[in-house]
C-alpha atoms as a PDB file:
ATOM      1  CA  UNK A   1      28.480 -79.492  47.331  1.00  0.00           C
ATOM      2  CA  UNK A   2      24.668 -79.563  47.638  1.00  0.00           C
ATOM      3  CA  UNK A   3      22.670 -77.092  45.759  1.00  0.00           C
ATOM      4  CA  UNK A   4      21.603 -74.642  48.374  1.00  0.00           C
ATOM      5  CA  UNK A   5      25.948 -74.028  49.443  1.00  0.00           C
ATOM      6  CA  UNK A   6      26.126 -73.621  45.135  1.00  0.00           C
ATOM      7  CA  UNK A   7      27.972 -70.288  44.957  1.00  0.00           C
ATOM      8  CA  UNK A   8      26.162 -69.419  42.246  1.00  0.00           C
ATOM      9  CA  UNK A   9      22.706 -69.778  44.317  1.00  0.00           C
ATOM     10  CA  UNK A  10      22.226 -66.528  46.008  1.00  0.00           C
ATOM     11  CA  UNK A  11      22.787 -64.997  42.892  1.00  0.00           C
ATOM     12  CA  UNK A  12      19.988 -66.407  41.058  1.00  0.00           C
ATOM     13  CA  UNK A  13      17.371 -66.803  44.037  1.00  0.00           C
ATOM     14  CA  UNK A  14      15.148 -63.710  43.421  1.00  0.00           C
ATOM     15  CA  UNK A  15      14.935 -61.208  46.590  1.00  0.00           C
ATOM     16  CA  UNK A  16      12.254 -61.592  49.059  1.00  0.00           C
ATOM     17  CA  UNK A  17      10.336 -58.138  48.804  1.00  0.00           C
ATOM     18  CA  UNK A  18       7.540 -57.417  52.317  1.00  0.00           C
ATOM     19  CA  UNK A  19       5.455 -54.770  51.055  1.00  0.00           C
ATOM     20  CA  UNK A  20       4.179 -52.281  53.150  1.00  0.00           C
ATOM     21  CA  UNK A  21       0.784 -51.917  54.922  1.00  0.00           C
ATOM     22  CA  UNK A  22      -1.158 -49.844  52.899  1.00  0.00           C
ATOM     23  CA  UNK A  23      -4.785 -49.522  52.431  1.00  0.00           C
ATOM     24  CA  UNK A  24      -4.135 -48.841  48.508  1.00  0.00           C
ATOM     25  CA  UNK A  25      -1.439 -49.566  46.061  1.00  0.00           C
ATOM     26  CA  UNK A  26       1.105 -47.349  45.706  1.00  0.00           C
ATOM     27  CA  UNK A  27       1.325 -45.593  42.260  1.00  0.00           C
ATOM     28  CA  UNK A  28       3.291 -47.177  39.576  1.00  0.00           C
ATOM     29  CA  UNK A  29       6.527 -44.995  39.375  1.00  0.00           C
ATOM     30  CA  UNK A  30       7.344 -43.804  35.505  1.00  0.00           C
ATOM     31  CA  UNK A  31       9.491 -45.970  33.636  1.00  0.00           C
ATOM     32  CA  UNK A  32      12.937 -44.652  33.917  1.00  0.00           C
ATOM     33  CA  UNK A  33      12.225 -41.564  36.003  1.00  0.00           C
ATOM     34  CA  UNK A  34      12.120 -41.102  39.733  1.00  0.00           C
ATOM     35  CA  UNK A  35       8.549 -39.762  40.053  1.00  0.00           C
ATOM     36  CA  UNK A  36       4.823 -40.849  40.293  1.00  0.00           C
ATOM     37  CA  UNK A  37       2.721 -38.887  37.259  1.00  0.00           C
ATOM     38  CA  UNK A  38       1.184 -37.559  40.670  1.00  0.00           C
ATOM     39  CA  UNK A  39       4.421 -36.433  41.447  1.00  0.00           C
ATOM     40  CA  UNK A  40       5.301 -34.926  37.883  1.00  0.00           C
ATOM     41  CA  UNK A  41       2.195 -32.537  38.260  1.00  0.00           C
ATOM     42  CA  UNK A  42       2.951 -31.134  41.367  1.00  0.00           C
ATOM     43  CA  UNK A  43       6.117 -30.261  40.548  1.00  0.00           C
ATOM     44  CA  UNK A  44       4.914 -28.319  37.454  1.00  0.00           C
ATOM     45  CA  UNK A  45       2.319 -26.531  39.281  1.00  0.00           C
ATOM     46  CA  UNK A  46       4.686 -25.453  41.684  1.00  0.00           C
ATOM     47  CA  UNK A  47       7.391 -24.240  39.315  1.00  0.00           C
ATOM     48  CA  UNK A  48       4.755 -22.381  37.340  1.00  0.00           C
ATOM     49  CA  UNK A  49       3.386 -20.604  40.503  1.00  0.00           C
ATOM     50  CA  UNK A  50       7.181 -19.691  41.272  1.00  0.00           C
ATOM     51  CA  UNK A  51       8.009 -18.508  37.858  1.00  0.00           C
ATOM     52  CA  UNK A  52      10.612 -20.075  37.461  1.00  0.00           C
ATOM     53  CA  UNK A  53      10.037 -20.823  33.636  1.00  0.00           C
ATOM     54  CA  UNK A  54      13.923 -22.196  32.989  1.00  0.00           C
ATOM     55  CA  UNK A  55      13.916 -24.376  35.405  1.00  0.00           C
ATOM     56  CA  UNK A  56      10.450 -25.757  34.418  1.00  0.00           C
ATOM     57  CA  UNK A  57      11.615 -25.512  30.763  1.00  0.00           C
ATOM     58  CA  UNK A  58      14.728 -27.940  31.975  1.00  0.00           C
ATOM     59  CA  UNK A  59      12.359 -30.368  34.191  1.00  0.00           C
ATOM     60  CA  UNK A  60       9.909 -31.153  31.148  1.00  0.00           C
ATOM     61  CA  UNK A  61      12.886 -31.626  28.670  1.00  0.00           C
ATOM     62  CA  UNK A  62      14.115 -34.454  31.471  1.00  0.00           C
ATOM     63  CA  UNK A  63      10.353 -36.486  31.099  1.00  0.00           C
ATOM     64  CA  UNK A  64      10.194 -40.221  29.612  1.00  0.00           C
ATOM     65  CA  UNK A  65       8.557 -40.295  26.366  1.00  0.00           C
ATOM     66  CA  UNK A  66       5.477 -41.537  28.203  1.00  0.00           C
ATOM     67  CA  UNK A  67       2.313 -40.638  26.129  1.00  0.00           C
ATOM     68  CA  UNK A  68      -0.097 -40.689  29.196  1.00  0.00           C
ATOM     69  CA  UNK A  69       2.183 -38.299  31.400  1.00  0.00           C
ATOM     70  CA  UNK A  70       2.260 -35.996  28.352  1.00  0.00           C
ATOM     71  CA  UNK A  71      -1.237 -35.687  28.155  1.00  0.00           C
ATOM     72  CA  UNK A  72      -1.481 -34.854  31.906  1.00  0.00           C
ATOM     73  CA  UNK A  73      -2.975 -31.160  31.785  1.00  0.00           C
ATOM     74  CA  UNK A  74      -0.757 -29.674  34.633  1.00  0.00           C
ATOM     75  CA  UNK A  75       2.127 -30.860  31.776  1.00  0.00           C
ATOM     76  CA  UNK A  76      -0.068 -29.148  29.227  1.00  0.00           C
ATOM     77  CA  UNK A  77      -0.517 -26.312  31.130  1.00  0.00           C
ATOM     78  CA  UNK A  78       3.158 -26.346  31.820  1.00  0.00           C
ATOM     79  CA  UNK A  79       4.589 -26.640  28.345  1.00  0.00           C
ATOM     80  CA  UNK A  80       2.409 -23.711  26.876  1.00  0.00           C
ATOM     81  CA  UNK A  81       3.654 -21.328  29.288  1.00  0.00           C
ATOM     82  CA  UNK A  82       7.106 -22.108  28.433  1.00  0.00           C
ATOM     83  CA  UNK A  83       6.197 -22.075  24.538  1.00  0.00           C
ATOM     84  CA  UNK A  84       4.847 -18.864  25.487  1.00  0.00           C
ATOM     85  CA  UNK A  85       8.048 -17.323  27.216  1.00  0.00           C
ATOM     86  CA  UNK A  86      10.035 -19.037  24.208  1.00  0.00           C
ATOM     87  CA  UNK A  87       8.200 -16.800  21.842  1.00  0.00           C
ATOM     88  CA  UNK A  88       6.937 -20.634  20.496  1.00  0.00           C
ATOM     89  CA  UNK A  89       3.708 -19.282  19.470  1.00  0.00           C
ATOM     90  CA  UNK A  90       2.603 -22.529  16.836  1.00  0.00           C
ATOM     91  CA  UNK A  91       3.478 -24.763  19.720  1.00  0.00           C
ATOM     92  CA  UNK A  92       1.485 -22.666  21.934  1.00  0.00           C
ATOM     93  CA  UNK A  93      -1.458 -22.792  19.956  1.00  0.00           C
ATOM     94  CA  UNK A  94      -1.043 -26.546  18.882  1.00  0.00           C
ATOM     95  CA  UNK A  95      -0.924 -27.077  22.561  1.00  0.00           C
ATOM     96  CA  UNK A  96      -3.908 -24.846  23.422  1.00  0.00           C
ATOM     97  CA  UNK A  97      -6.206 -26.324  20.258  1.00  0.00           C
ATOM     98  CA  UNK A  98      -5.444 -30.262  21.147  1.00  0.00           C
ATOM     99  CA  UNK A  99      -6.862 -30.721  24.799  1.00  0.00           C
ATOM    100  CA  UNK A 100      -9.749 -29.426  26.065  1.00  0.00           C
ATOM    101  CA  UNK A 101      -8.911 -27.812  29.553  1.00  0.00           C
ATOM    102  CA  UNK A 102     -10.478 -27.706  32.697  1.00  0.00           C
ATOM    103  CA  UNK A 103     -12.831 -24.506  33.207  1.00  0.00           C
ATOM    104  CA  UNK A 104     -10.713 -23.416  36.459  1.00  0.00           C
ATOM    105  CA  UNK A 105      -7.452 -22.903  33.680  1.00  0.00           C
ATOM    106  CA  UNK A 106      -9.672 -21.458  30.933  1.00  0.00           C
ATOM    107  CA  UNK A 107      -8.602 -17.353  32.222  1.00  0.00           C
ATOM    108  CA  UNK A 108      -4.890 -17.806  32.467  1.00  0.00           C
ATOM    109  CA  UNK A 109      -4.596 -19.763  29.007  1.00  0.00           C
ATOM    110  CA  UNK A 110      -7.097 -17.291  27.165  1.00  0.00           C
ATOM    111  CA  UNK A 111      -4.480 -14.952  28.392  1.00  0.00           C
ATOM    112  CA  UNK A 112      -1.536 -16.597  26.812  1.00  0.00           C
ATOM    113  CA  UNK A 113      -3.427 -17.206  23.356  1.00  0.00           C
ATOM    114  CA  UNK A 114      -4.313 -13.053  23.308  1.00  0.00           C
ATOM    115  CA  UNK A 115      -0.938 -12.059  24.129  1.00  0.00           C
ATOM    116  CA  UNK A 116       0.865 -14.181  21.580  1.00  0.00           C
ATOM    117  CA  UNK A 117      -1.366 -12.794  19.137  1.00  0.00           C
ATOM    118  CA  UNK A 118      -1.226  -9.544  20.400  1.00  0.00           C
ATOM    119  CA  UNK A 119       2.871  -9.891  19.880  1.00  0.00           C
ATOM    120  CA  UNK A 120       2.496 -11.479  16.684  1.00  0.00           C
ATOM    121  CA  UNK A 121       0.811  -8.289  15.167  1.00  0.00           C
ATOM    122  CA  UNK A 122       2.840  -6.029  17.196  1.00  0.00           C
ATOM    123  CA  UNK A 123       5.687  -7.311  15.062  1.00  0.00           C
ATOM    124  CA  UNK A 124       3.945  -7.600  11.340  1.00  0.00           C
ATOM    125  CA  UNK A 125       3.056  -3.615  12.576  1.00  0.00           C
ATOM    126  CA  UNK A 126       5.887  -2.552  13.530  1.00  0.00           C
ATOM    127  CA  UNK A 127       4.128  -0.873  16.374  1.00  0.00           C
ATOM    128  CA  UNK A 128       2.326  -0.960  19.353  1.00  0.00           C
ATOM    129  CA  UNK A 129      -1.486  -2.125  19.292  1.00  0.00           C
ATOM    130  CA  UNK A 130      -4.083   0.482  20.807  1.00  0.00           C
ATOM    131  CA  UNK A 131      -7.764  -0.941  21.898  1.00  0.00           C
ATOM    132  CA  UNK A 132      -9.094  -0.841  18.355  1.00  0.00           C
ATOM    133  CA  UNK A 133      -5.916  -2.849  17.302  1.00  0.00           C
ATOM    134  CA  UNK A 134      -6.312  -5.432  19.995  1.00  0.00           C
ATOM    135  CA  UNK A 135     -10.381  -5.751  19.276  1.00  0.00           C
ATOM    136  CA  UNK A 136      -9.624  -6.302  15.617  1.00  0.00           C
ATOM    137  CA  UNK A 137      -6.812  -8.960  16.101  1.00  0.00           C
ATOM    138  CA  UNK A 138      -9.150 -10.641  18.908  1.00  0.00           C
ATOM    139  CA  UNK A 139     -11.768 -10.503  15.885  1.00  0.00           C
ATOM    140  CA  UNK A 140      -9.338 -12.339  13.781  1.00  0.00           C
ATOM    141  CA  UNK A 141      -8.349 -15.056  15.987  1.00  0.00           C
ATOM    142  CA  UNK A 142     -11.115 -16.143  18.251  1.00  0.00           C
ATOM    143  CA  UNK A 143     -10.690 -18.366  21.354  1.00  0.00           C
ATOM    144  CA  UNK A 144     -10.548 -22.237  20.414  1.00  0.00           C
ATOM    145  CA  UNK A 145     -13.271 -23.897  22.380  1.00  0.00           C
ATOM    146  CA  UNK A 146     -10.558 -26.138  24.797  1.00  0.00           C
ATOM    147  CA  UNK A 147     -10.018 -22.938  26.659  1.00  0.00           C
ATOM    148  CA  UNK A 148     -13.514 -21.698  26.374  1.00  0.00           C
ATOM    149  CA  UNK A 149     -16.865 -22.034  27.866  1.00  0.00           C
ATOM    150  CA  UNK A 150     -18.702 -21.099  24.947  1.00  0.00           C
ATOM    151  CA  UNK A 151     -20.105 -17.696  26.052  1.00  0.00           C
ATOM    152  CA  UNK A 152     -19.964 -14.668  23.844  1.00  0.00           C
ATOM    153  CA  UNK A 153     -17.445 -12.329  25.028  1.00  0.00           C
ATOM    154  CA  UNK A 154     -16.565  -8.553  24.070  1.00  0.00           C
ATOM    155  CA  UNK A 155     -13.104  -7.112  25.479  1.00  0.00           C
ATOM    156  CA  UNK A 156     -12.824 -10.258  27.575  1.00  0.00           C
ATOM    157  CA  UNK A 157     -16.841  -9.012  29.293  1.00  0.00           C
ATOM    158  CA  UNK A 158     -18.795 -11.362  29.392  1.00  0.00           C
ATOM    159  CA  UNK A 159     -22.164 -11.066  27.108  1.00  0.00           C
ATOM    160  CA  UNK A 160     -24.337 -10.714  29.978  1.00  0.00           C
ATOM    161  CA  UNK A 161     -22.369  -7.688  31.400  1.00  0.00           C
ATOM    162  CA  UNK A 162     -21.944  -6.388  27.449  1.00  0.00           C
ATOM    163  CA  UNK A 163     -25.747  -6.640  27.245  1.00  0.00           C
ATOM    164  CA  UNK A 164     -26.399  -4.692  30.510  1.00  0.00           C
ATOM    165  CA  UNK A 165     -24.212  -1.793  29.155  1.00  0.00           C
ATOM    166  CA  UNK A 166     -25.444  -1.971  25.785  1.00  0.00           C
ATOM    167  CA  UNK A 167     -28.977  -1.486  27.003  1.00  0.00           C
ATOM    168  CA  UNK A 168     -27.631   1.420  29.603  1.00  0.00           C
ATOM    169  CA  UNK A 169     -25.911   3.071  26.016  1.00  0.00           C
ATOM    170  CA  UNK A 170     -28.772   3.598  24.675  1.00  0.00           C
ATOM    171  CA  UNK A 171     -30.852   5.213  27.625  1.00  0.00           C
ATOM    172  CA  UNK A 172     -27.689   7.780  28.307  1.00  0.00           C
ATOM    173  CA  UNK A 173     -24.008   7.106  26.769  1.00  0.00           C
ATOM    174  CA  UNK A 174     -23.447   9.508  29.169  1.00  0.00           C
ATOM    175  CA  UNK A 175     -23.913   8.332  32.814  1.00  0.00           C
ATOM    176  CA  UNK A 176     -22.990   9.659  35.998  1.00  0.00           C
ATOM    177  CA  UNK A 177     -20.443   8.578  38.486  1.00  0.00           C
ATOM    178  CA  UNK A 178     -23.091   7.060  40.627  1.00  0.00           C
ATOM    179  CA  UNK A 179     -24.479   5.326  37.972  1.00  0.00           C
ATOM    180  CA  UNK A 180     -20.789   4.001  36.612  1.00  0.00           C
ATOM    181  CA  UNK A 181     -21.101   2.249  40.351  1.00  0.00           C
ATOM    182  CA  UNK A 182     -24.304   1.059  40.739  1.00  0.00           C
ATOM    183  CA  UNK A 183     -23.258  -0.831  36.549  1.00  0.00           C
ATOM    184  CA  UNK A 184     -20.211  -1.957  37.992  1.00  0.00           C
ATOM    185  CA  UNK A 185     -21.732  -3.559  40.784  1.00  0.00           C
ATOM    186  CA  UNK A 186     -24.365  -4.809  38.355  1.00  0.00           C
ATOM    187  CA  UNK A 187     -21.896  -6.447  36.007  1.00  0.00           C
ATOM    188  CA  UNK A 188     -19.439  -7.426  38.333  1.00  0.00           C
ATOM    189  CA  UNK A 189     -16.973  -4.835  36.541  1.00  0.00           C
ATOM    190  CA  UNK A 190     -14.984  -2.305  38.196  1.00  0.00           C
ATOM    191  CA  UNK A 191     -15.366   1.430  37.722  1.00  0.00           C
ATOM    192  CA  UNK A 192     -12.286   1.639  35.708  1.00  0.00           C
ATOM    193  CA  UNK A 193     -14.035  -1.245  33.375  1.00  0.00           C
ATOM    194  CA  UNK A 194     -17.624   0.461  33.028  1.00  0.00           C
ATOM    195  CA  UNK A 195     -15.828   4.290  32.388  1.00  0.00           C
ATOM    196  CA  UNK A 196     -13.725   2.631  29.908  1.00  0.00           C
ATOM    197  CA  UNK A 197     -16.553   0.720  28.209  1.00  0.00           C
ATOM    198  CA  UNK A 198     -18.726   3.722  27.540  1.00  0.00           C
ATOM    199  CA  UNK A 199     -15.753   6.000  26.235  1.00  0.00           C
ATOM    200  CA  UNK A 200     -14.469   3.454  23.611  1.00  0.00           C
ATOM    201  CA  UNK A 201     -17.824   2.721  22.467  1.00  0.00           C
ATOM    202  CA  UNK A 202     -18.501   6.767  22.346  1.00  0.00           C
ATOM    203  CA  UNK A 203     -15.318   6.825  20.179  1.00  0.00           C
ATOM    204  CA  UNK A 204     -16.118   3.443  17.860  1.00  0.00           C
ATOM    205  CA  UNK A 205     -19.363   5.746  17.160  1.00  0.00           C
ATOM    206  CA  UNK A 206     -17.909   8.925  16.258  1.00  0.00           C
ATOM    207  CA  UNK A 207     -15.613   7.255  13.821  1.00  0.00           C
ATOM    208  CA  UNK A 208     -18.476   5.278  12.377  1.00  0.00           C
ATOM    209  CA  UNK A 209     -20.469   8.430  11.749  1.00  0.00           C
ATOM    210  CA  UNK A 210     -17.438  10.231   9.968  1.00  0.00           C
ATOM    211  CA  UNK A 211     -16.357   7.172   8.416  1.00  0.00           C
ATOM    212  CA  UNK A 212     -19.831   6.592   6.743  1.00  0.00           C
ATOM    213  CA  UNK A 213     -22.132   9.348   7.082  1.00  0.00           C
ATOM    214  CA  UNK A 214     -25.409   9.890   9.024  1.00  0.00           C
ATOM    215  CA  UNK A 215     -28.062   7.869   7.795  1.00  0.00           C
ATOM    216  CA  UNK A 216     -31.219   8.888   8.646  1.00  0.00           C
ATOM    217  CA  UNK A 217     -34.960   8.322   7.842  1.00  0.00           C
ATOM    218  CA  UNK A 218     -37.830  11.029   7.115  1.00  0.00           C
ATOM    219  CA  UNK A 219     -39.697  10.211  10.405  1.00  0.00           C
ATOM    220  CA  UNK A 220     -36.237  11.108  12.563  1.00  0.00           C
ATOM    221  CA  UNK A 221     -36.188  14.873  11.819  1.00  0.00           C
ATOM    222  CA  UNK A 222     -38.397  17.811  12.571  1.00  0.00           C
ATOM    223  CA  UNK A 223     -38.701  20.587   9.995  1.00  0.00           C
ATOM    224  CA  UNK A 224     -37.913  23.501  11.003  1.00  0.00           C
ATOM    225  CA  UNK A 225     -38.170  27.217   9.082  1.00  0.00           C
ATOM    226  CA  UNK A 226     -34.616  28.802   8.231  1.00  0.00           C
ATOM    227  CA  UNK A 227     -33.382  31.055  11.278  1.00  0.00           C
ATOM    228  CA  UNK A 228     -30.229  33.479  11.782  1.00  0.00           C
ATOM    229  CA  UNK A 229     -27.832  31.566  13.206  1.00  0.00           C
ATOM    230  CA  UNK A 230     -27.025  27.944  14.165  1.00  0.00           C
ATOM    231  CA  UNK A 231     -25.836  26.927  17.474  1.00  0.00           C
ATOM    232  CA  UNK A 232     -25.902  23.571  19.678  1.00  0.00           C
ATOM    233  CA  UNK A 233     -28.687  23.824  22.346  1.00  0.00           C
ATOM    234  CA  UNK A 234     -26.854  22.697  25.801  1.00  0.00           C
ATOM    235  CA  UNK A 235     -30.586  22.309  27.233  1.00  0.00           C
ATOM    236  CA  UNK A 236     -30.811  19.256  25.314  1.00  0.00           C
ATOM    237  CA  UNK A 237     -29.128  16.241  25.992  1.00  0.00           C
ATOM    238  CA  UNK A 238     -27.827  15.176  23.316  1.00  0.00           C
ATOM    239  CA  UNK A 239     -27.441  18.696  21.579  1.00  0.00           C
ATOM    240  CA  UNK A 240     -29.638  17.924  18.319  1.00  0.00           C
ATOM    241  CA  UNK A 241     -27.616  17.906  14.930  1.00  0.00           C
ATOM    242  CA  UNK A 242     -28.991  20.718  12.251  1.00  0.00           C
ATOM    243  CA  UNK A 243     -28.506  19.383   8.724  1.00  0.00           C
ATOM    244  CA  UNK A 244     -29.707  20.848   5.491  1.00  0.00           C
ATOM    245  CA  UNK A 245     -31.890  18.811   3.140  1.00  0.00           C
ATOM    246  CA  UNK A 246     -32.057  19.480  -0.274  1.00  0.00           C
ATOM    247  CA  UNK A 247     -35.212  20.199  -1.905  1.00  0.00           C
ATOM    248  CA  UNK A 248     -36.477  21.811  -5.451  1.00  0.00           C
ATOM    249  CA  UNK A 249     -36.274  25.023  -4.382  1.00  0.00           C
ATOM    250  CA  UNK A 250     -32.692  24.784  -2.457  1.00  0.00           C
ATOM    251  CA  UNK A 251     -31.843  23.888   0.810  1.00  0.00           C
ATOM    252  CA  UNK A 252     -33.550  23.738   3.824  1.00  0.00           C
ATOM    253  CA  UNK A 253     -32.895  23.298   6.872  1.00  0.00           C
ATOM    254  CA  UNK A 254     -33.728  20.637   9.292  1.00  0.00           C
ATOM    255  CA  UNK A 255     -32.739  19.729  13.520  1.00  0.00           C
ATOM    256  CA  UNK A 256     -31.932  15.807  13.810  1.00  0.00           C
ATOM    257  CA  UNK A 257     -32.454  14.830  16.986  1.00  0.00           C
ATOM    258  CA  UNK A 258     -30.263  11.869  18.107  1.00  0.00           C
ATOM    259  CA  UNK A 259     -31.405  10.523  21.757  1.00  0.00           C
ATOM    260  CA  UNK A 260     -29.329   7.457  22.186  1.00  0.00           C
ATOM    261  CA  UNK A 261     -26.101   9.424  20.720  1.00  0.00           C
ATOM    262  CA  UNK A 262     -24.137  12.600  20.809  1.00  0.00           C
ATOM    263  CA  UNK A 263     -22.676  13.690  17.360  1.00  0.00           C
ATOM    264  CA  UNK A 264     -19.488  14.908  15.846  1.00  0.00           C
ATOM    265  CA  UNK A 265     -20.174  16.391  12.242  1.00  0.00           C
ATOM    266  CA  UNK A 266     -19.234  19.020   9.588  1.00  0.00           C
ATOM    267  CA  UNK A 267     -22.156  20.356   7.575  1.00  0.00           C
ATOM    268  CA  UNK A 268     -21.221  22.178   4.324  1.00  0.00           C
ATOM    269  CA  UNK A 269     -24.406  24.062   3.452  1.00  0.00           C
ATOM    270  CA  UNK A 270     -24.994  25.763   0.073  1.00  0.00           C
ATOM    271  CA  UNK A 271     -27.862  27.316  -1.636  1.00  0.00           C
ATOM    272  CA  UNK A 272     -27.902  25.874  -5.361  1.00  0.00           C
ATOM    273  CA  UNK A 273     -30.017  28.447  -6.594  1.00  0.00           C
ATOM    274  CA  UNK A 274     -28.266  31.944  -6.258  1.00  0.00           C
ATOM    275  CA  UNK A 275     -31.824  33.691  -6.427  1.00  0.00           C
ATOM    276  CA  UNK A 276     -33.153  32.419  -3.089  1.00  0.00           C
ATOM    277  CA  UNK A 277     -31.784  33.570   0.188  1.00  0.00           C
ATOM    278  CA  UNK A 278     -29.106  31.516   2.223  1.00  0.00           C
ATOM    279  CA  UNK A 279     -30.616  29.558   4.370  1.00  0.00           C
ATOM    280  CA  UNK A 280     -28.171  31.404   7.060  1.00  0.00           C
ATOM    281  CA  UNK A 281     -28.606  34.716   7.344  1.00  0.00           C
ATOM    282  CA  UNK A 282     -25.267  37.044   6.958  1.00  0.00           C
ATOM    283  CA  UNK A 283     -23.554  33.827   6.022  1.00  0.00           C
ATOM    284  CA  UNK A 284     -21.989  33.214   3.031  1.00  0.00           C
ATOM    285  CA  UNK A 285     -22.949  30.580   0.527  1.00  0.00           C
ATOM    286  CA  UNK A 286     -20.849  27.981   1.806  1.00  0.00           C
ATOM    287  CA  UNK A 287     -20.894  26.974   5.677  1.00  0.00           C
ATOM    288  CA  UNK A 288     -17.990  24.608   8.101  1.00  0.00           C
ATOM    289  CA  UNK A 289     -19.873  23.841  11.069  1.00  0.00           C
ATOM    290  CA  UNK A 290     -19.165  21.990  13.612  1.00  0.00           C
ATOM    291  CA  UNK A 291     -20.997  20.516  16.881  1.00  0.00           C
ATOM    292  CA  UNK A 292     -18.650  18.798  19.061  1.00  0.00           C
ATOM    293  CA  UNK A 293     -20.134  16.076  21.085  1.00  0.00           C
END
């Protein structure tokens, strides 16, 4: 039997292969998987778009233990957004922290480090977290560079908007609903955004005043002589704040005048020295007042 009618022959012969036509190679297909790393990425950006988080949970369990496929950011991308829905938050963040993302992903994944740590101190609370809550815990844990461009942000503004409404604070924390547009279309806000902005930082004030006190220096106030009454002057804008200084001879009393804020305080006046009149007339000694903002 000659060696080409040997049985055995056609099993050993390797196959003829005729590749294709193609102007490039094809790309190499994972070992032990079905799909091009190509391939592998579209599907993840497709089952995140659909929301369909189990499913995309299930495909990524089902990938070869191939170290360049796992750094593929659509598979990054992927597997924090199901560490997110797992309530995985040190996988999140290990995930987030060890790749530095593209800029057109920064927004969504900023999105899922906030909200993890907006959950995380929801729970240690026991409650709900308000604005102030939020601001403090976005304080605490700052954005890792890999998801962000490096520009100073306040409530997810960015510094360049914060600055214009900063500056617009301290001409009027008051402004108009025309002039809430013409900053929104400034900043690139929406109404909503600018309205908001001004209120909270209104608030933030207030509470910083009663919190610590009105500090204020010699060449801020106007003397005034002691009058009848006291009452907020709704010509002015801000009202001005009346305060009483003590001096060696009692109290006197003094208008504040605020421009860049309105104030919220309680003045309790009192006349040390019982032989001198009360610095308010057909008062008694001792005075609550209050001038709402």
């Amino acid at each position: 039997m000659s060696e080409g009618n040997h049985p055995i022959a056609t099993h050993l012969a390797p196959p003829v292969l005729f590749p294709q036509a193609s102007s490039s190679p094809p790309a190499p297909m994972l070992p032990s998987f079905g799909f091009t790393q190509e391939q592998v990425a579209c599907v993840c950006e497709v089952l995140q778009q659909s929301g369909n988080i189990e499913r995309l949970g299930r495909f990524l369990w089902s990938l070869p233990a191939c170290e360049h496929l796992h750094k593929n950011e659509s598979v990054l991308k992927a597997k924090a957004l199901v560490a997110f829905h797992r309530a995985n938050f040190k996988e999140l963040y290990r995930i987030l922290e060890s790749h530095n993302f593209s800029v057109q992903n920064h927004s969504k994944l900023q999105q899922l480090w906030l909200k993890a740590h907006y959950i995380e101190a929801e729970k240690l609370r026991g409650r709900p977290l308000g604005a102030v809550g939020k601001y403090r815990v976005r304080r605490k844990f700052p954005l890792p560079r890999t998801i962000w461009d490096g520009e100073e942000t306040s409530y997810c503004f960015k510094e360049k908007s914060r600055n214009v409404l900063r500056e617009w604070y301290a001409h009027n924390p008051y402004p108009s609903p025309r002039e809430k547009r013409e900053l929104a279309e400034a900043t690139g806000l929406t109404t909503t955004q600018v309205s908001n902005w001004f209120k909270n930082r209104r608030q933030r004030d207030r509470a910083a005043e009663q919190k610590e006190g009105v500090v204020v220096e010699v060449s801020d106030f106007i003397s005034f002589p002691s009058f009848g009454y006291i009452y907020p002057d709704a010509t002015l804008s801000p009202p001005p704040l009346l305060i009483a200084i003590q001096t060696p001879y009692g109290y006197s009393i003094y208008e504040v005048a605020f421009p860049q804020k309105h104030i919220r305080a309680k003045l309790r006046l009192r006349n040390k020295d019982p032989k001198l009149a009360n610095p308010i007339k057909d008062q008694s000694p001792f005075l609550n007042y209050s001038l709402v903002s």
